[in-house]
C-alpha atoms as a PDB file:
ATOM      1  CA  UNK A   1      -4.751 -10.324  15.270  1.00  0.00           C
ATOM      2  CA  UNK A   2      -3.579  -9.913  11.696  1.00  0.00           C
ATOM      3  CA  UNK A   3       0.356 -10.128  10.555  1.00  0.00           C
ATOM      4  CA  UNK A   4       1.330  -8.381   7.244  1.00  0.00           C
ATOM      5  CA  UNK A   5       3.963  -9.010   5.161  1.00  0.00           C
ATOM      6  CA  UNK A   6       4.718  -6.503   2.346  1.00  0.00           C
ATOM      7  CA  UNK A   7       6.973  -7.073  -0.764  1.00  0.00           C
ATOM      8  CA  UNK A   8       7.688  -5.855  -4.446  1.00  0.00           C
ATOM      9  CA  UNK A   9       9.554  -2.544  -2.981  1.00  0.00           C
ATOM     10  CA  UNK A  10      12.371  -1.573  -5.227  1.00  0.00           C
ATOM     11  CA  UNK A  11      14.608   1.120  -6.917  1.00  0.00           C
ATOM     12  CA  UNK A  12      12.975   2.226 -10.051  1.00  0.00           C
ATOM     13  CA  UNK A  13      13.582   5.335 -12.841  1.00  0.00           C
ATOM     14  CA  UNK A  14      11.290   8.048 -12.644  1.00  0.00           C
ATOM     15  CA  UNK A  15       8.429   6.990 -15.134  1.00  0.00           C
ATOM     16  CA  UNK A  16       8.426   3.242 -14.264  1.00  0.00           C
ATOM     17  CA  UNK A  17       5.913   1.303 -12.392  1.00  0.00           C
ATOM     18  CA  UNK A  18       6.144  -1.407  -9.632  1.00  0.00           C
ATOM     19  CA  UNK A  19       3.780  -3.179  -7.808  1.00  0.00           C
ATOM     20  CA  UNK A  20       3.475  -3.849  -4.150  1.00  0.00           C
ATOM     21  CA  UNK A  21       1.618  -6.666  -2.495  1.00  0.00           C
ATOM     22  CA  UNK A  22       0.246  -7.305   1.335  1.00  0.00           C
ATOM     23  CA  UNK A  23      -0.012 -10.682   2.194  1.00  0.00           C
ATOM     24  CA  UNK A  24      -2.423 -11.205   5.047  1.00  0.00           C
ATOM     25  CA  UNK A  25      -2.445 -13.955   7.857  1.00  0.00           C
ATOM     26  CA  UNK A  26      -5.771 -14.781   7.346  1.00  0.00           C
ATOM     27  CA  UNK A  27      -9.337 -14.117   4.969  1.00  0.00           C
ATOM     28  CA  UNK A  28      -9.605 -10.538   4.044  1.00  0.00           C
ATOM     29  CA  UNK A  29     -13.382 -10.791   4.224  1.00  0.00           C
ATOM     30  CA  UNK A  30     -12.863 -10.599   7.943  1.00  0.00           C
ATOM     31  CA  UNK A  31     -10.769  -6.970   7.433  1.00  0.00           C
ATOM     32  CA  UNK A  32     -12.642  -4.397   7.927  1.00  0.00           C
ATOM     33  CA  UNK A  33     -10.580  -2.192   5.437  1.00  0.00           C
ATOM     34  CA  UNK A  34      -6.982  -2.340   4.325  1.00  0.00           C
ATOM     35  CA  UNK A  35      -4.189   0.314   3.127  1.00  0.00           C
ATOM     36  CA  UNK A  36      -1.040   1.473   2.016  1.00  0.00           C
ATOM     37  CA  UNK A  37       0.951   4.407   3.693  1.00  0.00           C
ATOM     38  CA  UNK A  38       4.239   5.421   3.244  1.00  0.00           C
ATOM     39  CA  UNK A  39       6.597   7.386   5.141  1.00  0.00           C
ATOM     40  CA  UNK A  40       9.479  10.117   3.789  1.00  0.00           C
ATOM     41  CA  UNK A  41      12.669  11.042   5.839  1.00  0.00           C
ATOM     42  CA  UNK A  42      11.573  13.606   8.174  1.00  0.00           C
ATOM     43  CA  UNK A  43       8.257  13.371   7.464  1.00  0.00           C
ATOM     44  CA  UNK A  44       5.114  11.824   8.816  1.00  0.00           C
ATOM     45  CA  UNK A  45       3.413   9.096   7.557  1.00  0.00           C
ATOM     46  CA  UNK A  46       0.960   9.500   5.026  1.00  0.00           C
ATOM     47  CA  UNK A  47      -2.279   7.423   3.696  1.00  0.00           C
ATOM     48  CA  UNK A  48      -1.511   6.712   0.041  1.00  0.00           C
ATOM     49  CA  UNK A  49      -4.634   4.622  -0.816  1.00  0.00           C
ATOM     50  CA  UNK A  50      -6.913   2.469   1.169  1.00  0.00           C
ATOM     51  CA  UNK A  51     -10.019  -0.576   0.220  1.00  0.00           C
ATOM     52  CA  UNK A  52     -12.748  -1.532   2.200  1.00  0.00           C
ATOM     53  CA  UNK A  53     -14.998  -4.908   2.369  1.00  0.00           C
ATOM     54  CA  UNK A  54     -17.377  -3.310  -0.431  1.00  0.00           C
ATOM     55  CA  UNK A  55     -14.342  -2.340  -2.884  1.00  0.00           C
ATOM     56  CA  UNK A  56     -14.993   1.302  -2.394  1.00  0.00           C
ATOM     57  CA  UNK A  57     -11.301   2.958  -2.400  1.00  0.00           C
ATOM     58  CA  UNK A  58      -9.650   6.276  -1.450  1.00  0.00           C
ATOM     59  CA  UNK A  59      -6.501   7.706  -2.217  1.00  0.00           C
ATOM     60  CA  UNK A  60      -4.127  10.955  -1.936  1.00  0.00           C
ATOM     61  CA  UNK A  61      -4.613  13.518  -4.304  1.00  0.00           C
ATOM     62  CA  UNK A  62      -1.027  12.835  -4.878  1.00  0.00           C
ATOM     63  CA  UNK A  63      -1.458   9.655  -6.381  1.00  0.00           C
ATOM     64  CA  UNK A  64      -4.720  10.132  -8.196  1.00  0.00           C
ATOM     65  CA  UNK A  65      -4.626   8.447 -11.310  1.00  0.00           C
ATOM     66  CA  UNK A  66      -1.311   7.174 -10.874  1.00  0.00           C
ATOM     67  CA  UNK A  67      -1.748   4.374  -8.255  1.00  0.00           C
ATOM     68  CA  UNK A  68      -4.394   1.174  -8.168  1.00  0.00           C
ATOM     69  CA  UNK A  69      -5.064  -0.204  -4.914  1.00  0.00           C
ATOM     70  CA  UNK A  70      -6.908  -3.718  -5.509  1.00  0.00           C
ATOM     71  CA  UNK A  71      -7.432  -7.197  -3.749  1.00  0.00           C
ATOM     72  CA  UNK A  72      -7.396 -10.845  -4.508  1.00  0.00           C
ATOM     73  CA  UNK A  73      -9.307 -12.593  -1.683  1.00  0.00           C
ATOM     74  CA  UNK A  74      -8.743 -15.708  -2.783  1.00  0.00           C
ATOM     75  CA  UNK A  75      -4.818 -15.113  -1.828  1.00  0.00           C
ATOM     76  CA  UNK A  76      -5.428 -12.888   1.258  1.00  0.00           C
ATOM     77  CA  UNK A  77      -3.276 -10.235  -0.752  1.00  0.00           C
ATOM     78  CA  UNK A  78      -4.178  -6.719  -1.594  1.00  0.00           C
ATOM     79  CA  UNK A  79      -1.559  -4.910  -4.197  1.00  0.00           C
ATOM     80  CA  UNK A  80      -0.649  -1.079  -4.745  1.00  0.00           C
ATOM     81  CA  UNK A  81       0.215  -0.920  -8.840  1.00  0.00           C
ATOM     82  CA  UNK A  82       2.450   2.196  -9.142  1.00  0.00           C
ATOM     83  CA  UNK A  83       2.550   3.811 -12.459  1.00  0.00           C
ATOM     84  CA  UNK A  84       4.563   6.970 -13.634  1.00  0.00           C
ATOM     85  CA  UNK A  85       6.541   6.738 -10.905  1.00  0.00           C
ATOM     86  CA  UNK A  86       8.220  10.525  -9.578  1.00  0.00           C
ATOM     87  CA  UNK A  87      11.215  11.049  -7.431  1.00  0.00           C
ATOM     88  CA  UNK A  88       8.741  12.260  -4.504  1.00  0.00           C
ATOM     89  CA  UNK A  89       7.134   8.766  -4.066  1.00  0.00           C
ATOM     90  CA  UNK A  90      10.362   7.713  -2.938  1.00  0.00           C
ATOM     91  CA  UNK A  91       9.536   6.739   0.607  1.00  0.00           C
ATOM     92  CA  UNK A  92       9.138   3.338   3.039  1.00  0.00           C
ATOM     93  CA  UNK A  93       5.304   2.081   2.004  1.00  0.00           C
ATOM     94  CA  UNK A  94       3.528   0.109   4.582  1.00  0.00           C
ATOM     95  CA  UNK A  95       0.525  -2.292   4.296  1.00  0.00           C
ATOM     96  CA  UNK A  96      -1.991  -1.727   6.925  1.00  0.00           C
ATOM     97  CA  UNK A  97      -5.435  -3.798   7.867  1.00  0.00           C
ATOM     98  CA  UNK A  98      -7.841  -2.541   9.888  1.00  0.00           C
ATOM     99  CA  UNK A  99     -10.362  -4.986  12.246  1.00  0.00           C
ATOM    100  CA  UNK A 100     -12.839  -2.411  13.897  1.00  0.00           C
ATOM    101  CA  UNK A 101     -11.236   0.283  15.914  1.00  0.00           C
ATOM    102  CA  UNK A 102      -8.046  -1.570  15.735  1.00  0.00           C
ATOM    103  CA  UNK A 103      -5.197  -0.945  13.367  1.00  0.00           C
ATOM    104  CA  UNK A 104      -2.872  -3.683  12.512  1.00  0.00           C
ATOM    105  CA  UNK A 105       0.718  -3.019  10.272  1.00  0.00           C
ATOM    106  CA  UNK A 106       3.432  -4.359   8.271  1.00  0.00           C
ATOM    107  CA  UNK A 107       7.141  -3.800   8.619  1.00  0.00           C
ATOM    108  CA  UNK A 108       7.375  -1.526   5.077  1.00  0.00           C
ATOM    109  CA  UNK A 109       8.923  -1.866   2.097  1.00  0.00           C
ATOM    110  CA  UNK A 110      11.224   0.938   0.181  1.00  0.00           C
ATOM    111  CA  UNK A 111      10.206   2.230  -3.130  1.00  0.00           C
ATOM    112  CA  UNK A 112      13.102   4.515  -4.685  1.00  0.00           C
ATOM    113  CA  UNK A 113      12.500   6.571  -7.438  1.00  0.00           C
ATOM    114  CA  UNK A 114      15.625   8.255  -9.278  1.00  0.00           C
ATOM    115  CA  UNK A 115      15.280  10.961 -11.657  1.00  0.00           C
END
């Protein structure tokens, strides 16, 4: 039983940056792993980056070297830094946690990127 609450979603030039944070209901030590996805129009839902308990991360090839996935325990809030923004990361981004087998999300947040 985990709630999520994302923020920091925005409209931003291509080029620009913008953080996104993931506040969770309670310690993050008890989370399993966490994550961002986002979702396009007409598209399906995509992992963009995700953490686990020992701070080893993955993310999509698209955003390799472009976007930070990180954590701050000590506020239950785990962050998506967004830098050199393009057009095609336009999309809803949602904060997921997952507690064994069981997947827990956020309502999303939407990132616009204009050219």
């Amino acid at each position: 039983q985990v709630q999520l609450v994302e923020s920091g979603g925005g409209l931003v030039q291509a080029g620009g940056s913008l953080r996104l944070s993931c506040a969770a209901s309670r310690s993050i030590f008890s989370i399993n792993a966490m994550g961002w996805y986002r979702q396009a129009p007409g598209k399906q839902r995509e992992l963009v980056a995700r953490i686990i308990t020992g701070g080893s991360t993955n993310y999509a090839d698209s955003v390799k070297g472009r976007f930070t996935i990180s954590r701050d325990n000590a506020k239950n809030t785990v962050y998506l830094q967004m830098n050199s923004l393009k057009p095609e990361d336009t999309a809803v981004y949602y904060c997921t946690a997952f507690v064994n087998l069981v997947q827990y999300w956020g309502q999303g947040t939407q990132v616009t990127v204009s050219s």
